[in-house]
Protein backbone atom coordinates (compact mmCIF):
# COMPACT_ATOMS: atom_id res chain seq x y z
CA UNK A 1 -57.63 29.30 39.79
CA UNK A 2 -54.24 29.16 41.80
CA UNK A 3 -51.25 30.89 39.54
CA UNK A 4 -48.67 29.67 41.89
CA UNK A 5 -45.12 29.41 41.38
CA UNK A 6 -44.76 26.20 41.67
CA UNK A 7 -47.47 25.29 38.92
CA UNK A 8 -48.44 28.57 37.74
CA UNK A 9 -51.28 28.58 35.23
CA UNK A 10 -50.60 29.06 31.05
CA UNK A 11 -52.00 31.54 28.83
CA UNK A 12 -52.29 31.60 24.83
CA UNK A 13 -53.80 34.28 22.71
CA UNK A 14 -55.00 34.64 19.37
CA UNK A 15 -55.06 37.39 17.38
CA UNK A 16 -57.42 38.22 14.56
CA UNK A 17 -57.13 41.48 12.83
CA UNK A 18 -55.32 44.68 12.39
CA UNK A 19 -51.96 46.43 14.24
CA UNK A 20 -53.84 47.80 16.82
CA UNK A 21 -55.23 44.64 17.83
CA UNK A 22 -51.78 42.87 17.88
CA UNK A 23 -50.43 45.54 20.15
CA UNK A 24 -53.52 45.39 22.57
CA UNK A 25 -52.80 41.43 22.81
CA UNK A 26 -49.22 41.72 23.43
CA UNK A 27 -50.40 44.36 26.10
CA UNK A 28 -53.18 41.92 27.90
CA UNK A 29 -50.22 39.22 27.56
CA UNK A 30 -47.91 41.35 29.49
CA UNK A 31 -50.71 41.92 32.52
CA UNK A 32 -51.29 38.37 32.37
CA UNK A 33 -47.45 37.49 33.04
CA UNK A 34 -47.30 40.52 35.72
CA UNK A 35 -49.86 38.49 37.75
CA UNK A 36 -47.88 34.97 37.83
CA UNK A 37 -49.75 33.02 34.67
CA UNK A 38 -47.01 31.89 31.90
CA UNK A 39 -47.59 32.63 28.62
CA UNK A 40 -47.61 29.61 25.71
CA UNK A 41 -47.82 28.93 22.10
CA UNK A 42 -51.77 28.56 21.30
CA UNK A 43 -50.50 25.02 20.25
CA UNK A 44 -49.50 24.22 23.47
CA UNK A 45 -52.71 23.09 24.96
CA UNK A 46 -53.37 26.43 27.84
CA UNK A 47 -55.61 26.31 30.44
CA UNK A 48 -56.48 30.09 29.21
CA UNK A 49 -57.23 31.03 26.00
CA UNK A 50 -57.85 35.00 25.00
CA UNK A 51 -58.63 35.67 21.36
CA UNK A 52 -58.87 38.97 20.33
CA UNK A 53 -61.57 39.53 17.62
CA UNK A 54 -62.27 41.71 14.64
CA UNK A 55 -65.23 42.16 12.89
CA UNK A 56 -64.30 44.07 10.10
CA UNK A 57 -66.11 41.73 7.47
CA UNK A 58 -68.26 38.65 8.22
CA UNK A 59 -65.43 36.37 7.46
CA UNK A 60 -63.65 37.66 10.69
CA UNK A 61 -66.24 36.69 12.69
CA UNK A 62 -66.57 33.42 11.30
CA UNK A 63 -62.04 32.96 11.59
CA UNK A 64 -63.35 33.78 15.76
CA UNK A 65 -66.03 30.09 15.39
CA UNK A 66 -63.08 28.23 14.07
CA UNK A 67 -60.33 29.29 16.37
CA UNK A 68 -62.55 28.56 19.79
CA UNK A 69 -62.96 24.88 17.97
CA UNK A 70 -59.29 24.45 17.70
CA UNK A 71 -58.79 25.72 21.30
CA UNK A 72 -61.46 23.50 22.46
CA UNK A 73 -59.40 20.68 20.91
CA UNK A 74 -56.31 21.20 22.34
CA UNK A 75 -57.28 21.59 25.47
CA UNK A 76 -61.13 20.53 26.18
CA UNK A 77 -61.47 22.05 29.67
CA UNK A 78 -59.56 25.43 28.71
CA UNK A 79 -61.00 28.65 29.94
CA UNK A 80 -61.69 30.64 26.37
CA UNK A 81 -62.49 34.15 27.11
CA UNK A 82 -63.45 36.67 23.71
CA UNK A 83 -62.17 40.40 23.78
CA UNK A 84 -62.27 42.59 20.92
CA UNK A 85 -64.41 44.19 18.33
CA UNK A 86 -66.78 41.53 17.41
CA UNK A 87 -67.53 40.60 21.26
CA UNK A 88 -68.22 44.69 21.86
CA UNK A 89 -70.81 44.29 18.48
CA UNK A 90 -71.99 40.80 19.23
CA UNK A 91 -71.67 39.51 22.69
CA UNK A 92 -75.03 38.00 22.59
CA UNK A 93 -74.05 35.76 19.50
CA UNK A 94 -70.32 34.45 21.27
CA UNK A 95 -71.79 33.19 23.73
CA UNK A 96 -73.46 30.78 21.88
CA UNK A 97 -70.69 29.61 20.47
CA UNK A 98 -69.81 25.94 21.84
CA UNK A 99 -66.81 26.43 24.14
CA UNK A 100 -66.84 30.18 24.93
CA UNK A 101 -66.68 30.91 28.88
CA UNK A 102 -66.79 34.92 28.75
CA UNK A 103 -66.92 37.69 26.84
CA UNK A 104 -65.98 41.02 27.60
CA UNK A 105 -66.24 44.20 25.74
CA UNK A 106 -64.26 47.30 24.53
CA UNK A 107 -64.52 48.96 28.01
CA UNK A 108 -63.60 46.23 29.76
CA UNK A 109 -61.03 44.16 27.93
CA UNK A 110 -58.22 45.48 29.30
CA UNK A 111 -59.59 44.55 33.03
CA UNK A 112 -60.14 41.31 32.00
CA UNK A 113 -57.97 39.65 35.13
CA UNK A 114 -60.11 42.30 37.52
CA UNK A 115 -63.28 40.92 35.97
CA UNK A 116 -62.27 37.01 35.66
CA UNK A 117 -60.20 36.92 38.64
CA UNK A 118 -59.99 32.94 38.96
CA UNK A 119 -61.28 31.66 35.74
CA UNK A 120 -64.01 29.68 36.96
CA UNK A 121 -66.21 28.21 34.60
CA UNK A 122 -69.93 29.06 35.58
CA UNK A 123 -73.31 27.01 34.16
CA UNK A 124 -73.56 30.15 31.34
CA UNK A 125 -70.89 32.40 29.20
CA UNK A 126 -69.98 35.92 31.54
CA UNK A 127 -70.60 38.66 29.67
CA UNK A 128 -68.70 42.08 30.76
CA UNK A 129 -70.22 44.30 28.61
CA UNK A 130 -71.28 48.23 28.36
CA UNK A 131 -72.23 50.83 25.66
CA UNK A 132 -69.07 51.99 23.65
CA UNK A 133 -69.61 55.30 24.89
CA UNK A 134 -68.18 53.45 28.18
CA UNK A 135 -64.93 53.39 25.93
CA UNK A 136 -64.00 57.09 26.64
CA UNK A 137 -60.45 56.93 27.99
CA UNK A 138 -57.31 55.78 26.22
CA UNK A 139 -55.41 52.58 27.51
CA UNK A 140 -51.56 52.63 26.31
CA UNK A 141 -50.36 49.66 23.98
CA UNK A 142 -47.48 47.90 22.44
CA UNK A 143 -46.74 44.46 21.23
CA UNK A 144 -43.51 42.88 21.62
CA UNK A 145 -42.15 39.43 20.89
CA UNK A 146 -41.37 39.96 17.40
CA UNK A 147 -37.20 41.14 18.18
CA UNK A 148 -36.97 43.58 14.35
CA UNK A 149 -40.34 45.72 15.16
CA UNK A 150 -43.05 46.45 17.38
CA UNK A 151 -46.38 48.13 17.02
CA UNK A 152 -47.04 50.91 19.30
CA UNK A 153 -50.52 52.38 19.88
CA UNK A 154 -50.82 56.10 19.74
CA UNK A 155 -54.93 56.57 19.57
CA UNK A 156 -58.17 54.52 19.44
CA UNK A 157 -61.68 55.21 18.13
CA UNK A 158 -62.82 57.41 15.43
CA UNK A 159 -65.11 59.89 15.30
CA UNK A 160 -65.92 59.55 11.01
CA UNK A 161 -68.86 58.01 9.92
CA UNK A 162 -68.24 55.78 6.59
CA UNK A 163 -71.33 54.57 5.57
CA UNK A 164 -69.58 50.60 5.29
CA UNK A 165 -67.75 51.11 8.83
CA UNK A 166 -68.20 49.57 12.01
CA UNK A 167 -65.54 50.72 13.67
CA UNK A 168 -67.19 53.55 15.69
CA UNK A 169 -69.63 50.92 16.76
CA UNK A 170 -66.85 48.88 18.50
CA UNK A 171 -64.08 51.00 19.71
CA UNK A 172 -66.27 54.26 20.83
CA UNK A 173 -65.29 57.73 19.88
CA UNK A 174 -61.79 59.35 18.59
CA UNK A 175 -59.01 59.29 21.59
CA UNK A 176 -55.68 59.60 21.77
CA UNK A 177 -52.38 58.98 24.09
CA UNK A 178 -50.24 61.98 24.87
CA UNK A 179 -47.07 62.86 22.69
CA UNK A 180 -45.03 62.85 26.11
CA UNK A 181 -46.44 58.85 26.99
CA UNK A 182 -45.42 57.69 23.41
CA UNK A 183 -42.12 58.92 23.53
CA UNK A 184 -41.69 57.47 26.72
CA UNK A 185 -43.00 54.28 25.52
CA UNK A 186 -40.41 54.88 22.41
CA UNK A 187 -37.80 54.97 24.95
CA UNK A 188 -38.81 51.93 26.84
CA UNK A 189 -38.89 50.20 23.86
CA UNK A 190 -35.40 51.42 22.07
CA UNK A 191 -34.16 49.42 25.74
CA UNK A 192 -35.35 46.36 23.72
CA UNK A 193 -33.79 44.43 20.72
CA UNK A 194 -36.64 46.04 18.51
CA UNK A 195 -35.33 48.31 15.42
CA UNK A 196 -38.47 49.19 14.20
CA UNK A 197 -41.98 51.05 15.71
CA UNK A 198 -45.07 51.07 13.90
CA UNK A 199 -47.18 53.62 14.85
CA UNK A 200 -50.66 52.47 14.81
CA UNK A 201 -54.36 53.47 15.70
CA UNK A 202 -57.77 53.60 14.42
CA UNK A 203 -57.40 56.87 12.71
CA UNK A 204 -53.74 57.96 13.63
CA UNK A 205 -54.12 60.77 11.42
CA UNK A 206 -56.79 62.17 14.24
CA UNK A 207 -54.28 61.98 17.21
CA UNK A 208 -54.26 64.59 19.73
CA UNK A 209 -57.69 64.37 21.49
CA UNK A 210 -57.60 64.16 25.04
CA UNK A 211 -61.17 64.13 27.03
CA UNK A 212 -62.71 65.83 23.56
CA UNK A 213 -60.23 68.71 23.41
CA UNK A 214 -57.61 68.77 20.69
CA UNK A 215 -53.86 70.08 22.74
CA UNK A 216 -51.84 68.15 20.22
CA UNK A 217 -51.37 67.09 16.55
CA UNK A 218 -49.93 63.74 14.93
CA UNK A 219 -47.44 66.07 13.47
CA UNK A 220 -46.28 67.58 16.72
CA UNK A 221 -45.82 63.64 17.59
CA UNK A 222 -43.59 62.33 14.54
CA UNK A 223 -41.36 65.69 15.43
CA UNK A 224 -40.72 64.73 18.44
CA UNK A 225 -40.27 61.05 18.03
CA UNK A 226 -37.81 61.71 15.61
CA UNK A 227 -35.88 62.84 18.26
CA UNK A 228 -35.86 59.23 20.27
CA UNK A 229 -32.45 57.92 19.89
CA UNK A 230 -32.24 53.77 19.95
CA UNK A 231 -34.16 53.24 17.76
CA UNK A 232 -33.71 52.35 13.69
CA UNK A 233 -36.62 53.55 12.17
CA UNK A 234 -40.36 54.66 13.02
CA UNK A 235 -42.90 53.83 10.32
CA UNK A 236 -46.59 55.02 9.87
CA UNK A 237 -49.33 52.99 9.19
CA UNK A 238 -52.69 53.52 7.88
CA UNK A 239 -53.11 57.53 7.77
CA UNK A 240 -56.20 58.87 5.75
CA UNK A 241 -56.22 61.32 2.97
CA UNK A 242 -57.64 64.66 4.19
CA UNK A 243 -55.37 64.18 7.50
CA UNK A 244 -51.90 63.56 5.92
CA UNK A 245 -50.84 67.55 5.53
CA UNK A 246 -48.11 68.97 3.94
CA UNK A 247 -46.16 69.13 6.48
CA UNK A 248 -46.12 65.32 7.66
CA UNK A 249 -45.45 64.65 4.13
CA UNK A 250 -42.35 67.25 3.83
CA UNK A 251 -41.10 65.90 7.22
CA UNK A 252 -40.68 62.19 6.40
CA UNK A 253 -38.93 63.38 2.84
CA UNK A 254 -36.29 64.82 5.52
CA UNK A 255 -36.47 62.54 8.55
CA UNK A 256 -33.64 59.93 9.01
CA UNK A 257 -35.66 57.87 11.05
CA UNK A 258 -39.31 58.04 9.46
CA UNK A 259 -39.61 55.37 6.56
CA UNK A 260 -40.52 56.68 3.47
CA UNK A 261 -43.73 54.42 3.19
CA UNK A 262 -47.44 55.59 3.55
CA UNK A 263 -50.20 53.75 3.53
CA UNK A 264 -53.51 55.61 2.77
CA UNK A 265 -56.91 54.59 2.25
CA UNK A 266 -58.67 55.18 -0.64
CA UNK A 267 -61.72 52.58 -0.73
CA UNK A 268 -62.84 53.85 -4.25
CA UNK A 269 -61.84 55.87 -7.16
CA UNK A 270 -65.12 57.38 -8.18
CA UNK A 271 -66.19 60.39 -6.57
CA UNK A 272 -70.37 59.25 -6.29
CA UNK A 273 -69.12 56.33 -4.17
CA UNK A 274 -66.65 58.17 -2.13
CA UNK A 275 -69.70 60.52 -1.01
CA UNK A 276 -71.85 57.00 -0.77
CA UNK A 277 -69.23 55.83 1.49
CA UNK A 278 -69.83 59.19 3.54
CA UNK A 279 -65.70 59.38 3.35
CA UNK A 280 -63.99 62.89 3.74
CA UNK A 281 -62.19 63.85 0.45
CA UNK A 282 -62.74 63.28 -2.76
CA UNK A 283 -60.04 61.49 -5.71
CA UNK A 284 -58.34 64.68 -6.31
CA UNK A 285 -57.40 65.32 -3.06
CA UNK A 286 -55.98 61.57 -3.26
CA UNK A 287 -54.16 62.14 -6.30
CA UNK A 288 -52.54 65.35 -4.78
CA UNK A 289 -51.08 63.45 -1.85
CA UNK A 290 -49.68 61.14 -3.80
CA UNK A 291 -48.06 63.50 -6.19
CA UNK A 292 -46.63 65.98 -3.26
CA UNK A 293 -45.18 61.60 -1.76
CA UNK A 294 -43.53 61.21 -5.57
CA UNK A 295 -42.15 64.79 -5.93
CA UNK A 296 -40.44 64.59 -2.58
CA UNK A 297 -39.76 61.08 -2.29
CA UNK A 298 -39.85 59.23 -5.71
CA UNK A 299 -38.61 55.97 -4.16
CA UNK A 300 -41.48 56.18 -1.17
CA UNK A 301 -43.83 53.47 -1.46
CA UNK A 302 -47.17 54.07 -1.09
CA UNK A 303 -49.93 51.24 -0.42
CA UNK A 304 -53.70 51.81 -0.83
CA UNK A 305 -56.87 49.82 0.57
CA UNK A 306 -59.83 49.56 -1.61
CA UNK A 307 -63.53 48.44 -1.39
CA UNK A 308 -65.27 46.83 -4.56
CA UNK A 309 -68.78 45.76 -4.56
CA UNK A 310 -70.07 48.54 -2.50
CA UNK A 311 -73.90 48.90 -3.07
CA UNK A 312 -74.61 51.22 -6.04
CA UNK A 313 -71.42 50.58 -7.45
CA UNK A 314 -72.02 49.96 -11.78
CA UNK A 315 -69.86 48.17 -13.81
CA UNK A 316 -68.25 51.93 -15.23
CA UNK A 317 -68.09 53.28 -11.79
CA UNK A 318 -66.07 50.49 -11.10
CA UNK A 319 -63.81 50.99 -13.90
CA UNK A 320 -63.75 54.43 -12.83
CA UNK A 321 -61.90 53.25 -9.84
CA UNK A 322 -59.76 50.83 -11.62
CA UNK A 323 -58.41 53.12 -14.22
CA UNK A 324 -57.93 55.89 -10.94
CA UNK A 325 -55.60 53.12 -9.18
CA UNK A 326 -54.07 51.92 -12.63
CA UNK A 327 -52.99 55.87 -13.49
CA UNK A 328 -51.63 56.55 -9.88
CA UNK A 329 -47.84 55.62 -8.62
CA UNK A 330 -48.63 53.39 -6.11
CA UNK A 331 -46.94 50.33 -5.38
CA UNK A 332 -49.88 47.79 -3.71
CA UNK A 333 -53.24 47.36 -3.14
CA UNK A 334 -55.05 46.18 -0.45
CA UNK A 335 -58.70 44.64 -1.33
CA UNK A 336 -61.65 44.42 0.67
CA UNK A 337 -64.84 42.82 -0.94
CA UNK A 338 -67.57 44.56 0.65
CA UNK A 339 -69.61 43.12 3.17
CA UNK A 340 -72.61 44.28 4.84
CA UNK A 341 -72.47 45.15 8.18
CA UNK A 342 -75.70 45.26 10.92
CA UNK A 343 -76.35 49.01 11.95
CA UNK A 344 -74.00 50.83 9.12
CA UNK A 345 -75.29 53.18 6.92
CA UNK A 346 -74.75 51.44 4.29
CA UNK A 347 -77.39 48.52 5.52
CA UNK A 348 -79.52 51.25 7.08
CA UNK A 349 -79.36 53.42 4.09
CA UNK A 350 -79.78 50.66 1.61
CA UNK A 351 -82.63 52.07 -0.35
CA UNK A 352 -81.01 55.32 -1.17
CA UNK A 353 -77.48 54.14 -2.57
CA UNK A 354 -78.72 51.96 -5.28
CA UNK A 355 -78.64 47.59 -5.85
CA UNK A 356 -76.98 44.91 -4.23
CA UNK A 357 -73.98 43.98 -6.31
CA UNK A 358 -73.99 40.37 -6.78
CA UNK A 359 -71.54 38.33 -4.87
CA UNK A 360 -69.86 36.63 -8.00
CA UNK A 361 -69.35 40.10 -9.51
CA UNK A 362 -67.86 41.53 -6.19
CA UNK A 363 -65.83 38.27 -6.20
CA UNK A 364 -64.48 39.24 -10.12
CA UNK A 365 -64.02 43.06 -9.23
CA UNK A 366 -61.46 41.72 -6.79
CA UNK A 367 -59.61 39.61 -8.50
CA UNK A 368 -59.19 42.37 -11.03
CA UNK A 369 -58.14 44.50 -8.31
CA UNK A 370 -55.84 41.79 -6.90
CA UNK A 371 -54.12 41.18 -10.27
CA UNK A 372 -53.64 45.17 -10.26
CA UNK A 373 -51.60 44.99 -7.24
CA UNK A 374 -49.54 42.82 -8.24
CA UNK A 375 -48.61 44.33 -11.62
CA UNK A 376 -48.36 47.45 -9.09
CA UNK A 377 -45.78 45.59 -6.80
CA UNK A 378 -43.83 43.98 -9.59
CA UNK A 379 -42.97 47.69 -11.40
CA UNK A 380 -42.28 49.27 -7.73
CA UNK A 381 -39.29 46.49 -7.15
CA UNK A 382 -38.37 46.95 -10.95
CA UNK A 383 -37.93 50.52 -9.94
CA UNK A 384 -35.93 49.85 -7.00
CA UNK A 385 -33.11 47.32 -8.57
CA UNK A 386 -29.72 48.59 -8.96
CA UNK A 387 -30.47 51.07 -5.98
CA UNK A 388 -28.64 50.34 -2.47
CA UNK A 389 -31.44 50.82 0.86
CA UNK A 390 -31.02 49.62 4.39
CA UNK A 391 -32.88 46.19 5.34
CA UNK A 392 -33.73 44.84 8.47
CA UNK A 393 -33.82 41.51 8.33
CA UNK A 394 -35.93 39.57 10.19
CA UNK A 395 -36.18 35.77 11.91
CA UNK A 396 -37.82 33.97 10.15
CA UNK A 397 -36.11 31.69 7.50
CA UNK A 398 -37.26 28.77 5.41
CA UNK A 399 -35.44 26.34 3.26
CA UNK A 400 -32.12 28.52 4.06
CA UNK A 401 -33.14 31.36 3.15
CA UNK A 402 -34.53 34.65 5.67
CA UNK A 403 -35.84 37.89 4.67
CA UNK A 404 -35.90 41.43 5.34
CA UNK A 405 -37.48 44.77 4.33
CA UNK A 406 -35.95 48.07 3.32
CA UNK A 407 -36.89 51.20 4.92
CA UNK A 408 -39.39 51.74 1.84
CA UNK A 409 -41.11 48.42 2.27
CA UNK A 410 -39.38 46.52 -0.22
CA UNK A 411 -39.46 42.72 0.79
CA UNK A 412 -36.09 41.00 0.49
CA UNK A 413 -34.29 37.82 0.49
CA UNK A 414 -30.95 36.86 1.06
CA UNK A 415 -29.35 33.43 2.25
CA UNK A 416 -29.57 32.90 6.12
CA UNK A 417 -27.06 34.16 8.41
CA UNK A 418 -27.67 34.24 11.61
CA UNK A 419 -25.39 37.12 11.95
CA UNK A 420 -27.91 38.99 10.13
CA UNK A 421 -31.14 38.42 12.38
CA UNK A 422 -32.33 41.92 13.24
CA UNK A 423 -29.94 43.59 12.03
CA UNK A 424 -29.70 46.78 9.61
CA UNK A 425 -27.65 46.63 6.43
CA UNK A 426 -27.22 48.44 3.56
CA UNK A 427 -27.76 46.30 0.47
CA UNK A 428 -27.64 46.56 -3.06
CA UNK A 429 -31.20 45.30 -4.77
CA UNK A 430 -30.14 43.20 -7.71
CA UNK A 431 -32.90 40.64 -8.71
CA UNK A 432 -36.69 39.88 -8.45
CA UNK A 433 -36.66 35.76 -7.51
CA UNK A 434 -39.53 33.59 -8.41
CA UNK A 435 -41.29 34.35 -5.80
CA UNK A 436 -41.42 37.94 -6.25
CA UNK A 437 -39.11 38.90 -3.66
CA UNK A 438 -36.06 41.06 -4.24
CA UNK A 439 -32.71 39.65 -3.90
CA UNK A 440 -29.58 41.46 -2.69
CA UNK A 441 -26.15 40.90 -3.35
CA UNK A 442 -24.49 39.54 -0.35
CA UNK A 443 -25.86 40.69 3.01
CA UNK A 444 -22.78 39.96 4.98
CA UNK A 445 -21.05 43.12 3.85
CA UNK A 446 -22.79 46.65 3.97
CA UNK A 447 -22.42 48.27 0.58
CA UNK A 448 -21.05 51.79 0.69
CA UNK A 449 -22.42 54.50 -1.15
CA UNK A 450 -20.48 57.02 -2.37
């Protein structure tokens, strides 16, 4: 396939999925561009399509069916090619999917050009797959495109074992990027129009293996990224219990540039599931980082991702959990209905963690849980009227009207200025709309504090 420049070839991703996955995409985009293809909306109609898969629940995989149908009918003799986690677990079932011309795996994904070359489309799917252990070294990432933030890769992998998880199955063992790469990634970036990084990973919280060895810690990284100047704010995402210390906590209650917001998993309240779940800490642990967050930073907002319906969970242990989350100052939830997963513990181990729990009571655990966060989110922004934070506002705007979030992930709205687009201002929180949102009074002028 010619990428010449008088007719050079176009190229549209998808994206199912978490951070990491977004900044691996944006990364893949960028190799594609360095080689001559341009880059279009998936809309568009490309004679390339790369969609990057999860496979987190079976519902991912399923969102990975329907988006090679839409491709498939905006362009009919596209080249779709399948990266990701679900292609590294399930190559064997993509490419029986109608319209899928390759498939390449969690070694190999970010060679895709070396491997497709030409994008020829041959009588079967490729496949460009090996074992995960074949995942062993780390391969930088960062999305841009989005002008207020970007999401910057700083490990991959994870060497845990939760029983519900198929994570290590897809991405291979814990790894990490060097603190001296990501700040000069940070750098690159701060040359950009992008305000805000989000560090992102598998299990961030583990960063600082290189080749096995441990040389470095994630807190020996947020020190010295501090120290990047350029660049707004830094915020962290997904960090688990056991791994956020003291001292990463007592840092961002000082840092100027590290947003007060955590976001740490707790999947379930009740100490039997936890050690079901084969996770590494149990509730009071959970309840101590949160309390050490509150004490230093009362205003931080915390968010929390929880599992319901995991096998051997009763109707009281889940009330257990509810009455955890509904005690703890947290400000949202996010809810997984759990889904069983070929090869995990959980499925393997089925016998020896108790029943099934029933679909439609999984379904009504959530929706409990979902009505939670909400209450959750609603007295967080209560909290926060009347104060003044800095907002970055963002693009996107609707009906006149854009929005922005302050540096402790409070959503806001304000009417659209295009002055305003990606920029920082200190506001003044006065109202919760209809909608939920926060307004501000107006964003034009910064407020001064005093």
């Amino acid at each position: 396939m010619s990428t010449t420049t008088n007719s050079p070839k176009t190229v549209a991703f998808y994206t199912l999925g978490c951070k990491l996955n977004y900044s691996e995409t944006s990364t893949i985009g960028r190799q594609f561009e360095e080689r001559g293809f341009r880059k279009v909306d998936f809309a568009e109609g490309a004679d390339i399509y790369v969609i990057n898969t999860c496979s987190v629940t079976e519902n991912a995989d399923k969102k990975c069916r329907k988006v090679v149908k839409e491709a498939k009918k905006l362009k009919a003799d596209s080249f779709v090619a399948i990266v990701g986690c679900y292609a590294q677990l399930k190559p064997q079932e993509i490419v029986n999917i109608p319209g899928v011309d390759a498939v390449l795996g969690a070694a190999e994904k970010f060679r895709l050009l070396d491997h497709l070359q030409e994008f020829v489309k041959t009588e079967r799917p490729q496949i460009f797959h090996s074992a995960v252990t074949a995942a062993n070294t780390f391969s930088a990432s960062y999305s841009m495109g989005d002008r207020t933030r970007t999401f910057l890769k700083v490990q991959d992998g994870c060497d845990y074992s939760c029983s519900f998880c198929t994570i290590p199955q897809a991405r291979g063992a814990s790894r990490s990027d060097t603190v001296a790469s990501v700040v000069l990634q940070a750098y690159q970036i701060a040359q950009t129009d992008v305000k805000e990084v989000v560090l992102t990973g598998v299990n961030i919280g583990d960063f600082g293996l290189q080749n096995g060895i441990r040389s470095e810690r994630f807190y020996d990284l947020v020190l010295a990224l501090d120290q990047v100047e350029g660049l707004e704010r830094f915020r962290i995402s997904s960090i688990e219990p056991n791994l956020l210390s003291d001292e990463i906590i007592e840092f961002v209650a000082q840092s100027q540039r590290f947003a007060p917001h955590f976001h740490i998993p707790l999947q379930s309240g009740n100490n039997k599931t936890l050690a079901a779940m084969r996770r590494r800490y149990k509730r009071e642990l959970y309840a101590e980082r949160v309390s050490l967050i509150k004490q230093l930073m009362p205003d931080c907002c915390i968010g929390v991702d929880v599992i319901v319906g995991f096998p051997g969970e009763s109707h009281e242990d889940f009330l257990v959990t509810y009455q955890f989350i509904n005690e703890l100052p947290i400000s949202y939830l996010h809810v997984f209905t759990y889904s069983e997963r070929a090869n995990t513990h959980a499925v393997t181990d089925a016998k020896m963690l108790g029943a099934k729990v029933p679909m439609a009571v999984r379904a009504e655990r959530s929706e409990m849980l979902h009505i939670l966060s909400d209450k959750k989110r609603r007295t967080f922004y209560e909290s926060q009227l009347g104060t003044v934070h800095k907002v970055l506002f963002e693009a996107d705007a609707e009906n006149g009207i854009m929005h922005g979030f302050t540096e402790n992930y409070v959503k806001v709205s304000a009417k659209y200025d295009p002055l305003l687009v990606n920029e920082v201002r200190s506001v003044r929180l006065v109202a919760i709309n209809e909608a939920g949102l926060v307004e501000v009074e107006d964003a034009q002028e910064e407020v001064l504090v005093h």
